[in-house]
PDB file of N, CA and C in Angstrom:
ATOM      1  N   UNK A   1      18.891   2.974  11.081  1.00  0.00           N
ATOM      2  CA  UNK A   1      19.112   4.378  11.343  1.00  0.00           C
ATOM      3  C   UNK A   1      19.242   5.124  10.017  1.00  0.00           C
ATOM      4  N   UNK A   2      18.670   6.282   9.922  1.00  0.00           N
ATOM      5  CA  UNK A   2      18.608   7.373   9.016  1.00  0.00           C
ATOM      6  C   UNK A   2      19.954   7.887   8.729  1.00  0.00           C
ATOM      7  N   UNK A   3      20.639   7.987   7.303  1.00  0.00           N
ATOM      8  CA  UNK A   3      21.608   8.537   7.153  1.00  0.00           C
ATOM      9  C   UNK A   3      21.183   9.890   6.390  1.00  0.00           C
ATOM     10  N   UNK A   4      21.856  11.418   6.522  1.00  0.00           N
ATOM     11  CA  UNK A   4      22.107  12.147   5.598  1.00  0.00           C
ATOM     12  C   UNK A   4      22.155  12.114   4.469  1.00  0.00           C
ATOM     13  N   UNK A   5      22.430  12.568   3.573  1.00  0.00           N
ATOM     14  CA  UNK A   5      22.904  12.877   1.874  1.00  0.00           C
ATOM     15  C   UNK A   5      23.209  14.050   1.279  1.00  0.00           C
ATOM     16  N   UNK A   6      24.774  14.476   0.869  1.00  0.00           N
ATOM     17  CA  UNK A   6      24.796  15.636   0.441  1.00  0.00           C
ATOM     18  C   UNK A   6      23.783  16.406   0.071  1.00  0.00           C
ATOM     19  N   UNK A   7      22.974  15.906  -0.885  1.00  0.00           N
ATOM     20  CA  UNK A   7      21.651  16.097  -1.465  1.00  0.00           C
ATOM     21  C   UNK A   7      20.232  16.919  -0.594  1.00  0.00           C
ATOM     22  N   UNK A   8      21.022  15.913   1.055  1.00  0.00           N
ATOM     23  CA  UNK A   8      19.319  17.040   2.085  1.00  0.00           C
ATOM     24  C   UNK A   8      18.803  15.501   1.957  1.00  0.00           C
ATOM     25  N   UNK A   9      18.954  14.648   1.031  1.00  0.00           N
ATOM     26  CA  UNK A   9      17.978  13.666   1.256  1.00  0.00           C
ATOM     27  C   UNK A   9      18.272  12.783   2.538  1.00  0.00           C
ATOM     28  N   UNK A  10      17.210  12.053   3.374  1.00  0.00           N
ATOM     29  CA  UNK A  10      18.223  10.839   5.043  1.00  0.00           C
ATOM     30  C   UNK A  10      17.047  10.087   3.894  1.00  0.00           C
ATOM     31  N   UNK A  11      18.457   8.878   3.895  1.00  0.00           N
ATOM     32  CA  UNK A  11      18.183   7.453   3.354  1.00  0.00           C
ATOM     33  C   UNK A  11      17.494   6.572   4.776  1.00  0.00           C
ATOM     34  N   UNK A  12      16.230   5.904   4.450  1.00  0.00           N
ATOM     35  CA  UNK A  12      16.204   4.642   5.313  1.00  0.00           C
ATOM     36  C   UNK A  12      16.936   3.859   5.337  1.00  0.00           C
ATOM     37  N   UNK A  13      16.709   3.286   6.590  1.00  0.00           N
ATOM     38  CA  UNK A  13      17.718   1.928   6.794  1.00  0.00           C
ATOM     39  C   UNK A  13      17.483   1.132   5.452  1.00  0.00           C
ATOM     40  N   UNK A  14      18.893   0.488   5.796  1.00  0.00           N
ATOM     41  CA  UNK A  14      19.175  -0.436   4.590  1.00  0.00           C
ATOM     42  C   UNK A  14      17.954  -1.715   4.533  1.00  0.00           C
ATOM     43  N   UNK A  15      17.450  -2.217   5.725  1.00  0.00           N
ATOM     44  CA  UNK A  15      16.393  -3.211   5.918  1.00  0.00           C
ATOM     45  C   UNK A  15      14.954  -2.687   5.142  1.00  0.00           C
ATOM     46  N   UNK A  16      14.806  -1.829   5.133  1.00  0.00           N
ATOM     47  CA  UNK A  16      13.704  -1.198   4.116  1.00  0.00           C
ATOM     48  C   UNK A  16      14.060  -1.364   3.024  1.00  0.00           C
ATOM     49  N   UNK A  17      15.122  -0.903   2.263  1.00  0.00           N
ATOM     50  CA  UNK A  17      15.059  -1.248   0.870  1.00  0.00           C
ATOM     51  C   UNK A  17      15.074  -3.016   0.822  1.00  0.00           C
ATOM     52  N   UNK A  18      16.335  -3.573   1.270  1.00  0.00           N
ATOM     53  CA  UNK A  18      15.718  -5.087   1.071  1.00  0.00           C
ATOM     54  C   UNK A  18      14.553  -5.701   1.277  1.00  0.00           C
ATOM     55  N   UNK A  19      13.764  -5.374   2.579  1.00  0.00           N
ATOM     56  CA  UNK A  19      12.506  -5.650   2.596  1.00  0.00           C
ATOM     57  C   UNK A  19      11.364  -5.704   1.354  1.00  0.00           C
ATOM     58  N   UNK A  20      11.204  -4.115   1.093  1.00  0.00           N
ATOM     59  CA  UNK A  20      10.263  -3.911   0.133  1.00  0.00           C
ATOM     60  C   UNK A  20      10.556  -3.998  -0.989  1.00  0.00           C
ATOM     61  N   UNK A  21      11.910  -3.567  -1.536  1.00  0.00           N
ATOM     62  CA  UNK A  21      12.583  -3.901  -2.558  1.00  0.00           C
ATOM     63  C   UNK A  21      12.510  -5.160  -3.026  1.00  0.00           C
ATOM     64  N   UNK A  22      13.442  -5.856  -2.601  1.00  0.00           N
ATOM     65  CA  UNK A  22      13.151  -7.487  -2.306  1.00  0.00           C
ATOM     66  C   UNK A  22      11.583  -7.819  -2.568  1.00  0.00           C
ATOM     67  N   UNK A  23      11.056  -7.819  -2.014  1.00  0.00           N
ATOM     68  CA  UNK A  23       9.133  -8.415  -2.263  1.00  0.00           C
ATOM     69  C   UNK A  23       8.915  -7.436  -3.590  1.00  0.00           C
ATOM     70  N   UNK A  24       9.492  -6.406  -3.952  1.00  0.00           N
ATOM     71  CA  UNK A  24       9.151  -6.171  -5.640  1.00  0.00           C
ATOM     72  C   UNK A  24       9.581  -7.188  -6.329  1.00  0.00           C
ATOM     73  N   UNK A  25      10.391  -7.184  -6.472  1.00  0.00           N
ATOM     74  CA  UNK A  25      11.462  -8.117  -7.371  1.00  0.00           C
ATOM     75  C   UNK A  25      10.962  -9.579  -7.201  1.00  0.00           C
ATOM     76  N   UNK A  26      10.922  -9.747  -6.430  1.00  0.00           N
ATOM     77  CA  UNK A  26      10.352 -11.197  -5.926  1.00  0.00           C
ATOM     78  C   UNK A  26       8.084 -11.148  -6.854  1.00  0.00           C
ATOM     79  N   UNK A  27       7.992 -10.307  -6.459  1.00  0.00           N
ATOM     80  CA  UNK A  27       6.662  -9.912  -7.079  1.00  0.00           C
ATOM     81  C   UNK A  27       6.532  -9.874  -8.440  1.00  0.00           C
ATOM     82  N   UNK A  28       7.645  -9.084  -8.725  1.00  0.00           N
ATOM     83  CA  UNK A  28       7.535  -8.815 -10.342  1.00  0.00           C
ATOM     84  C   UNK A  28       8.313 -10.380 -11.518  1.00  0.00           C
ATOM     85  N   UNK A  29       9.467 -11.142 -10.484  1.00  0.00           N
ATOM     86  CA  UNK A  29       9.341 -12.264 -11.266  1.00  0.00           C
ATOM     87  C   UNK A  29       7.961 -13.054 -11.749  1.00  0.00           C
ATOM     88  N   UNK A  30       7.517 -13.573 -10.459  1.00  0.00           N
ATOM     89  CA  UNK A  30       5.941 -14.296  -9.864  1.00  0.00           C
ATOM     90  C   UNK A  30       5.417 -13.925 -11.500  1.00  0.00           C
ATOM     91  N   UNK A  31       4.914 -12.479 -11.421  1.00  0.00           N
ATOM     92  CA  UNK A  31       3.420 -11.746 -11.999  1.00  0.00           C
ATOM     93  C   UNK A  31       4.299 -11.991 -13.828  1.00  0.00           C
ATOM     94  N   UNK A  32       5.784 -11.893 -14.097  1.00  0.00           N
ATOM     95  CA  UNK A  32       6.352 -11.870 -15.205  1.00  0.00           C
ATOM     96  C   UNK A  32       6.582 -13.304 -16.091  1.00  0.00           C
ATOM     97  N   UNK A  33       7.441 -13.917 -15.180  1.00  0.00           N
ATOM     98  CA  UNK A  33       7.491 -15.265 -15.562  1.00  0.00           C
ATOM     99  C   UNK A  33       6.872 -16.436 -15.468  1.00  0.00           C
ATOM    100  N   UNK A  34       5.972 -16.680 -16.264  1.00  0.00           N
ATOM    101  CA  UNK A  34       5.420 -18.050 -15.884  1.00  0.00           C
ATOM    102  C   UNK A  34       6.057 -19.492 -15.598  1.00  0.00           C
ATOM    103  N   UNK A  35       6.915 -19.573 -15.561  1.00  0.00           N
ATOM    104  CA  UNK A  35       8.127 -20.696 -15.797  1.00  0.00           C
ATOM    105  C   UNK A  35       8.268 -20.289 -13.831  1.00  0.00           C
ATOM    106  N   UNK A  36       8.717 -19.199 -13.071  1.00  0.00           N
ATOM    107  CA  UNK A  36       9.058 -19.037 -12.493  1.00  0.00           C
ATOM    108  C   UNK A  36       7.690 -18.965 -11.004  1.00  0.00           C
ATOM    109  N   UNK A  37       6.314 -18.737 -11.423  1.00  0.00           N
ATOM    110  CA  UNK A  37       5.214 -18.632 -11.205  1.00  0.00           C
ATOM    111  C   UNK A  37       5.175 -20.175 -11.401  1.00  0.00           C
ATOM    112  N   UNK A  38       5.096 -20.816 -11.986  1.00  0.00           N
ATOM    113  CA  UNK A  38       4.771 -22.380 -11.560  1.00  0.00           C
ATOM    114  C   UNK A  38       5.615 -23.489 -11.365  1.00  0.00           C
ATOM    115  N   UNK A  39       7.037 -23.078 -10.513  1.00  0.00           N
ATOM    116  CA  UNK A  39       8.048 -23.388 -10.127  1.00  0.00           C
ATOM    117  C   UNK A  39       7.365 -23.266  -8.421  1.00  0.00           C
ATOM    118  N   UNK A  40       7.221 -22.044  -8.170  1.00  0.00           N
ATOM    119  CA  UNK A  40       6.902 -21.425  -6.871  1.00  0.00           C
ATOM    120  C   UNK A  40       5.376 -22.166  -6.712  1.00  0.00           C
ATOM    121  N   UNK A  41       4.677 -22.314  -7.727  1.00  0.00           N
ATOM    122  CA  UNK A  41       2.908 -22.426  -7.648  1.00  0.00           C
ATOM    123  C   UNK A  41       2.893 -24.372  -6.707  1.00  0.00           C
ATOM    124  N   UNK A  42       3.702 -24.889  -7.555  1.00  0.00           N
ATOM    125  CA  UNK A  42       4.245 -25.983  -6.851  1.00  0.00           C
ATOM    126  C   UNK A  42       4.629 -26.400  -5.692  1.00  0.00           C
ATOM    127  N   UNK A  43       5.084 -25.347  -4.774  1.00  0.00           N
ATOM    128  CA  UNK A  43       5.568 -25.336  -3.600  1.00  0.00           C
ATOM    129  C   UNK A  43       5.025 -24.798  -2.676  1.00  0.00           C
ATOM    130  N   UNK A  44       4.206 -23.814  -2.377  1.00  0.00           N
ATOM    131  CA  UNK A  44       3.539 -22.998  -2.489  1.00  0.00           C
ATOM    132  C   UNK A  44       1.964 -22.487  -3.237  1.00  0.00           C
ATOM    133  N   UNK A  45       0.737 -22.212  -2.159  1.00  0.00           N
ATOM    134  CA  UNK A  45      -0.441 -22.019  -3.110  1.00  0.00           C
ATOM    135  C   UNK A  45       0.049 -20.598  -3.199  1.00  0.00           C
ATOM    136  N   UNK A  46      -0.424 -20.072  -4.405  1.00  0.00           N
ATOM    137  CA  UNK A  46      -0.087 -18.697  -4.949  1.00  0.00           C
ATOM    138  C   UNK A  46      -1.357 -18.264  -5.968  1.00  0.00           C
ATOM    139  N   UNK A  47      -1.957 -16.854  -5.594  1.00  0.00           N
ATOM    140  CA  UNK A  47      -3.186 -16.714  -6.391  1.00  0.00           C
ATOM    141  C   UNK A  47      -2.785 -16.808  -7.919  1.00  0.00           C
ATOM    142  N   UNK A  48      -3.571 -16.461  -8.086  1.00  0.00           N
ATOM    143  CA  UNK A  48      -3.174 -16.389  -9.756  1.00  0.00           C
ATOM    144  C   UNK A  48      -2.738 -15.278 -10.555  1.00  0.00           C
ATOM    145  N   UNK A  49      -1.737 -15.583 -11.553  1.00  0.00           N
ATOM    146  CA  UNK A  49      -0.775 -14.639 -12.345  1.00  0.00           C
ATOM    147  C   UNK A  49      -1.305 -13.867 -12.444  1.00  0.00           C
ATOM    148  N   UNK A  50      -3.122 -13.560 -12.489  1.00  0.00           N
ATOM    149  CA  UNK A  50      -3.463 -11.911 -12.799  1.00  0.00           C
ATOM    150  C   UNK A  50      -3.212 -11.366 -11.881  1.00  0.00           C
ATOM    151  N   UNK A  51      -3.622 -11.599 -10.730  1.00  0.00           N
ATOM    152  CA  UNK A  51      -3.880 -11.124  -9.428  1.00  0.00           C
ATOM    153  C   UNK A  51      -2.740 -10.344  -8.809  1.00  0.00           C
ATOM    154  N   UNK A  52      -1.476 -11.353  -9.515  1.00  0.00           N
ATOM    155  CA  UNK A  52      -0.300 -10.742  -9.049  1.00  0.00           C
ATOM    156  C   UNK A  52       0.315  -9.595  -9.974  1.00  0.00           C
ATOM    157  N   UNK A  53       0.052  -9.771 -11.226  1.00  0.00           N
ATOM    158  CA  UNK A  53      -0.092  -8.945 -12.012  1.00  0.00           C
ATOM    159  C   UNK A  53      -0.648  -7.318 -11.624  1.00  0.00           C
ATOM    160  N   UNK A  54      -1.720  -7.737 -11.194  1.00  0.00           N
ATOM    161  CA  UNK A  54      -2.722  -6.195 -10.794  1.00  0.00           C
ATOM    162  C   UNK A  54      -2.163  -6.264 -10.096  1.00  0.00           C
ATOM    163  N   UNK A  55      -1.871  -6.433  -8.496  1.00  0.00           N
ATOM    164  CA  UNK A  55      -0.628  -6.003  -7.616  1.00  0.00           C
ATOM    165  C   UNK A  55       0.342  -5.412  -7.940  1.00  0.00           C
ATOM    166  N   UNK A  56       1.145  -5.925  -9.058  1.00  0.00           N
ATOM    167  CA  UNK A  56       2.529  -5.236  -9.044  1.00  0.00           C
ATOM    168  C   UNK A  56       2.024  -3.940 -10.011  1.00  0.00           C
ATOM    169  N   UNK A  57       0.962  -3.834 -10.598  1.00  0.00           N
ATOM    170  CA  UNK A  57       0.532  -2.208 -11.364  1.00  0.00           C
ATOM    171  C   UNK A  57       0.194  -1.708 -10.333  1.00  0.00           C
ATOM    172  N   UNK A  58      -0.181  -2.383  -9.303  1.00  0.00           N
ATOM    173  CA  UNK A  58      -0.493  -1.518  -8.095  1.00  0.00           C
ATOM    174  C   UNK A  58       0.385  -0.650  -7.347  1.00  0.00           C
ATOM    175  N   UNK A  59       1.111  -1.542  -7.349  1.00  0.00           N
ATOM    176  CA  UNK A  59       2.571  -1.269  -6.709  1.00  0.00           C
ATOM    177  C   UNK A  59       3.410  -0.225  -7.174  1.00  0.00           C
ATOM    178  N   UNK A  60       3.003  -0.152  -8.597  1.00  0.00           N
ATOM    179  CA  UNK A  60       3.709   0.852  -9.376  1.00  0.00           C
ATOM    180  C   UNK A  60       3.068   2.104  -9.101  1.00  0.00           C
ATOM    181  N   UNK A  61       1.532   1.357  -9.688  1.00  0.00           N
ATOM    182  CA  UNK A  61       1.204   3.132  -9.027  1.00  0.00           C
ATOM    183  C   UNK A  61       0.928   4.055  -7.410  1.00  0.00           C
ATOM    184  N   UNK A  62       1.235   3.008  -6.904  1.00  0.00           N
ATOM    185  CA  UNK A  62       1.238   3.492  -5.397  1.00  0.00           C
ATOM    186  C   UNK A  62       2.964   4.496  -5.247  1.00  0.00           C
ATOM    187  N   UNK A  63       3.793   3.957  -5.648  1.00  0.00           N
ATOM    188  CA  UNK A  63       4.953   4.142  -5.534  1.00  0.00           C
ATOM    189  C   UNK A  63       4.937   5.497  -6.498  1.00  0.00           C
ATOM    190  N   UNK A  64       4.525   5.565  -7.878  1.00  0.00           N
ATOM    191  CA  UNK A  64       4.805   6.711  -8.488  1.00  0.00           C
ATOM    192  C   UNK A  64       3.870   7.850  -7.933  1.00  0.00           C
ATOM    193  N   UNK A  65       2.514   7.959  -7.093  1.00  0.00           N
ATOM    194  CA  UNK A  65       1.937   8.606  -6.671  1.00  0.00           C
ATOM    195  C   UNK A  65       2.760   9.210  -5.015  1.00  0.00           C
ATOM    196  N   UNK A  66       3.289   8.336  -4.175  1.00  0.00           N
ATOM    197  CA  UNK A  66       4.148   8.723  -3.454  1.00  0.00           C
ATOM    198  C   UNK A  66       5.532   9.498  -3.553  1.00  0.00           C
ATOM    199  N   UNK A  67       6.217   9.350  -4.858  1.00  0.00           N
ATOM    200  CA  UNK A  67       7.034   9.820  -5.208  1.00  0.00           C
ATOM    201  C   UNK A  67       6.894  11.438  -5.516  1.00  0.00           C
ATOM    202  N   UNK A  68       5.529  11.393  -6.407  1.00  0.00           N
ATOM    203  CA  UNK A  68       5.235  12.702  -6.485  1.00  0.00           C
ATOM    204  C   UNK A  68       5.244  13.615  -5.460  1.00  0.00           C
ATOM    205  N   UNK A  69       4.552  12.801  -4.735  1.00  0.00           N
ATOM    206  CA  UNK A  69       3.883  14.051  -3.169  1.00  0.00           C
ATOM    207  C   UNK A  69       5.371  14.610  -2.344  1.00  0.00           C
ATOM    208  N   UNK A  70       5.934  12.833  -2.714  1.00  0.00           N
ATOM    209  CA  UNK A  70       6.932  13.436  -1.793  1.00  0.00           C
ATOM    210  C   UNK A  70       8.338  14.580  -2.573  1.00  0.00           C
ATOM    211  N   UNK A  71       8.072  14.778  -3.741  1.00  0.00           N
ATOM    212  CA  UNK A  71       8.751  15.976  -4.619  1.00  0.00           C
ATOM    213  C   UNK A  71       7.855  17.379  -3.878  1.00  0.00           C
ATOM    214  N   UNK A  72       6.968  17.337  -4.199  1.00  0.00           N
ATOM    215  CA  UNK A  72       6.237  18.201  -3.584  1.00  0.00           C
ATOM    216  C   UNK A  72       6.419  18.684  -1.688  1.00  0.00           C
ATOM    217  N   UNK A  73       6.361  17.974  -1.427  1.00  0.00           N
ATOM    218  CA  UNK A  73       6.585  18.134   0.281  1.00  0.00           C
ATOM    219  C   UNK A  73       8.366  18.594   0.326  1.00  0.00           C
ATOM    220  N   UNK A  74       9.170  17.625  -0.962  1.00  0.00           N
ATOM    221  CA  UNK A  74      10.458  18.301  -0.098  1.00  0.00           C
ATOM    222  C   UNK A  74      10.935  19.650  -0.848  1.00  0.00           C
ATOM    223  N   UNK A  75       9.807  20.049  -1.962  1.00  0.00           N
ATOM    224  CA  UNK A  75      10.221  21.489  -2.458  1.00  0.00           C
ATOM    225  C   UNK A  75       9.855  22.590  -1.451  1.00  0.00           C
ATOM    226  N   UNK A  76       8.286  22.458  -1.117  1.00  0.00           N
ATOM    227  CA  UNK A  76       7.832  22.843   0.096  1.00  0.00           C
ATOM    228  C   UNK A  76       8.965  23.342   1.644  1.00  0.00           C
ATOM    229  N   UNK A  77       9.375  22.385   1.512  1.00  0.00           N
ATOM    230  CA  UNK A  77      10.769  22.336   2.867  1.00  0.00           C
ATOM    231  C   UNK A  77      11.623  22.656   2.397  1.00  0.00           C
ATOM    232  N   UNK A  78      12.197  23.373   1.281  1.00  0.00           N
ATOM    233  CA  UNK A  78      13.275  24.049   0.602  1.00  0.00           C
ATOM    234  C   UNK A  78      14.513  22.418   0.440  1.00  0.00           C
ATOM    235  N   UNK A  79      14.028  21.162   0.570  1.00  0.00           N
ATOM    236  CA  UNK A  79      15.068  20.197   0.216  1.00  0.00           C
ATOM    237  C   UNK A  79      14.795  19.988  -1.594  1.00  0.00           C
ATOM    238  N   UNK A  80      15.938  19.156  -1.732  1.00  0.00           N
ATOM    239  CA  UNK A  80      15.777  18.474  -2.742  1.00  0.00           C
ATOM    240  C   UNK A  80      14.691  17.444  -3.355  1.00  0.00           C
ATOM    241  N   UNK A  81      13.951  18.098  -4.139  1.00  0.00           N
ATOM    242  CA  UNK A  81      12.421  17.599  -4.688  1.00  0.00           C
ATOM    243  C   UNK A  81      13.286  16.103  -5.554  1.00  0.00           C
ATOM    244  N   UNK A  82      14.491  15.720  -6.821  1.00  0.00           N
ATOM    245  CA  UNK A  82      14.223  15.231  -7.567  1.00  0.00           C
ATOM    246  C   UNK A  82      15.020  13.776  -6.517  1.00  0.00           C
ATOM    247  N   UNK A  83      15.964  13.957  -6.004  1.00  0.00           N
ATOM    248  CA  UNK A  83      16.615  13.091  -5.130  1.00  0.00           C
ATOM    249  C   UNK A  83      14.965  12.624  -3.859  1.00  0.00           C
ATOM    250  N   UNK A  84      14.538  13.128  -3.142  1.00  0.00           N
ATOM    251  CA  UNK A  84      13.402  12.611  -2.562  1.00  0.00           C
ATOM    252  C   UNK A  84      12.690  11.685  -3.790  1.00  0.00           C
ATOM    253  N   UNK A  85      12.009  12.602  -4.699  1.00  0.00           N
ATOM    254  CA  UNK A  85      11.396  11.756  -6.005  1.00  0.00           C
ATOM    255  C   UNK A  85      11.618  10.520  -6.103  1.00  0.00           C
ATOM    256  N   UNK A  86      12.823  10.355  -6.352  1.00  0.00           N
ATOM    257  CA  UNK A  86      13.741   9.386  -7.059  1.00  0.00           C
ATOM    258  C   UNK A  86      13.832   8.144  -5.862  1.00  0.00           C
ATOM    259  N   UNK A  87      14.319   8.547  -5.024  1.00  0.00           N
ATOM    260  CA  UNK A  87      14.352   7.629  -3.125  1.00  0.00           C
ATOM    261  C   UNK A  87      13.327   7.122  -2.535  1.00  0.00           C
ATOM    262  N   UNK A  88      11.923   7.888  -3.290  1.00  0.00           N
ATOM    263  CA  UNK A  88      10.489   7.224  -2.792  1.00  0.00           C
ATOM    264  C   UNK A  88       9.673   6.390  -3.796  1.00  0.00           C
ATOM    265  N   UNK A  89      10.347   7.051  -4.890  1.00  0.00           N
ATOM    266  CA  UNK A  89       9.791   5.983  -6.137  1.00  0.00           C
ATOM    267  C   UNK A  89      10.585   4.009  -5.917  1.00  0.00           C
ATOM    268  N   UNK A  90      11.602   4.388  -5.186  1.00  0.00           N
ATOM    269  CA  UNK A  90      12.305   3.361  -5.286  1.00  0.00           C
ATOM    270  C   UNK A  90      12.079   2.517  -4.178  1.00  0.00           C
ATOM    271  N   UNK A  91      12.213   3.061  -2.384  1.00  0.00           N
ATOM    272  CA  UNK A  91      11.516   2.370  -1.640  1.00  0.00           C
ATOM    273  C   UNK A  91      10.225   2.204  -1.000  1.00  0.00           C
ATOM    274  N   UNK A  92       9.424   3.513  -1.214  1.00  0.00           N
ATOM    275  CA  UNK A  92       8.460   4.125  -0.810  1.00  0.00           C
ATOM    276  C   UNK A  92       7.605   5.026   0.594  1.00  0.00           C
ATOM    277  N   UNK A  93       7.178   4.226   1.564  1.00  0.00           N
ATOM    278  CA  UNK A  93       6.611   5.147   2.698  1.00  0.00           C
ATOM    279  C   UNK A  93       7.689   5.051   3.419  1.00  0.00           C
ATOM    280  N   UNK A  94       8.755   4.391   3.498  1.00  0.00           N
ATOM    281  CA  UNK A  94       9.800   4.866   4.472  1.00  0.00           C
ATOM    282  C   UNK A  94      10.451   5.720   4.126  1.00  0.00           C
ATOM    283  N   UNK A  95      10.557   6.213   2.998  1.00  0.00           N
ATOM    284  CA  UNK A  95      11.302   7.384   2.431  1.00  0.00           C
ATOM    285  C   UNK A  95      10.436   8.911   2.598  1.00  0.00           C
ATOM    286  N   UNK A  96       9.170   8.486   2.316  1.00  0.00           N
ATOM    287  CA  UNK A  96       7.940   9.959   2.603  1.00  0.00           C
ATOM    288  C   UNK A  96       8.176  10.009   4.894  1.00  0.00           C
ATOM    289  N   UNK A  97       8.592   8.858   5.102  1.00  0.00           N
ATOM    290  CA  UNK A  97       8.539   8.992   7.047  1.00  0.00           C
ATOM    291  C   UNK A  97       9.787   9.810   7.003  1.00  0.00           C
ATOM    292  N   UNK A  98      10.876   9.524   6.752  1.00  0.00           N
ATOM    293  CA  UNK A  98      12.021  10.223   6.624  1.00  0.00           C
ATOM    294  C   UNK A  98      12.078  11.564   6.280  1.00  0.00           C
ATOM    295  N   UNK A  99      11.238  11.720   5.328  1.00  0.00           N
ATOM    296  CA  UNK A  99      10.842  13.309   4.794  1.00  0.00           C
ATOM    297  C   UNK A  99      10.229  14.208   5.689  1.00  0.00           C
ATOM    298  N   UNK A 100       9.329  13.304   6.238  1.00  0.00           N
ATOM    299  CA  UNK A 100       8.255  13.955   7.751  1.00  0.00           C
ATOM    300  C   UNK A 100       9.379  13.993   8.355  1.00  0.00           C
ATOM    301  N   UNK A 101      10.348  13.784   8.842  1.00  0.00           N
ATOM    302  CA  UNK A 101      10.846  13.527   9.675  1.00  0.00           C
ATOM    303  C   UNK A 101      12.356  14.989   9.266  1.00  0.00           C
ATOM    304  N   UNK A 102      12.752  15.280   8.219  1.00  0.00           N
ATOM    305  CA  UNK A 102      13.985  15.806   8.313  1.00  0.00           C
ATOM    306  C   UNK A 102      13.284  17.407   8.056  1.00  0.00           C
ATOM    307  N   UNK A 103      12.461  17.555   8.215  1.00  0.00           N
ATOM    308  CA  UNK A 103      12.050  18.740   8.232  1.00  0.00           C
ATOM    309  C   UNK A 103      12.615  20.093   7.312  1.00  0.00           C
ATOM    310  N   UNK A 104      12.594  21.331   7.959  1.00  0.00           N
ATOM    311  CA  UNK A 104      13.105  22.325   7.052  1.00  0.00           C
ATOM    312  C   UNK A 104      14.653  22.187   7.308  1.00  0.00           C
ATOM    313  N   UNK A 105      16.065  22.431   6.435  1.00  0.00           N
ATOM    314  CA  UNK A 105      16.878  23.125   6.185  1.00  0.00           C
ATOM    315  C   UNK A 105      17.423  23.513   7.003  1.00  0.00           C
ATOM    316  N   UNK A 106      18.341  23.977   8.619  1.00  0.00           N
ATOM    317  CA  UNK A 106      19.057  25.140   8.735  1.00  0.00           C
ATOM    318  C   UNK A 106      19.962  25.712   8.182  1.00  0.00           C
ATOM    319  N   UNK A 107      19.897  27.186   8.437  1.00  0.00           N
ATOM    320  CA  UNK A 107      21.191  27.728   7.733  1.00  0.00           C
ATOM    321  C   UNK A 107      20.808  28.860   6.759  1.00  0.00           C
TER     322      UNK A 107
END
């Protein structure tokens, strides 16, 4: 469930950030550490360090391109552009659904 924020910003559920959060972090060891990449490669088939590599730039730029829009959409709706920014850069499309979702302001 969607919480409020002084801010105007509604946080996703907490299962979204661990979810996607989580598979960053988990992603960005993989693509960073090789020690940790052939710990896992062992147990597990896992493509190869570039691959995961270009993923997690992917990831980045998917996330910083969402972040933007969604500054944009919540200036648009008279909310808080840098708190949205900041909340979608970090978990991503559940934070831009939330945005669709809290609409304009009353008051």
């Amino acid at each position: 469930m969607a919480r409020a924020q002084r801010s105007g910003v509604v946080r996703p559920s907490l299962f979204w950030f661990l979810l996607l959060d989580g598979g960053i972090v988990a992603l960005t060891k993989l693509a960073v550490s090789k020690s940790a990449y052939d710990k896992v490669d062992d147990m597990v088939a896992l493509p190869p360090r570039e691959t995961l590599q270009a993923m997690l730039i992917g990831t980045a730029v998917i996330h910083a391109t969402e972040a933007v829009v969604a500054g944009r959409m919540a200036r648009r709706r008279g909310l808080s552009p840098r708190g949205w920014r900041l909340q979608t850069l970090v978990v991503g499309f559940p934070s831009l659904r939330s945005l669709r979702r809290a609409g304009r302001p009353t008051g």
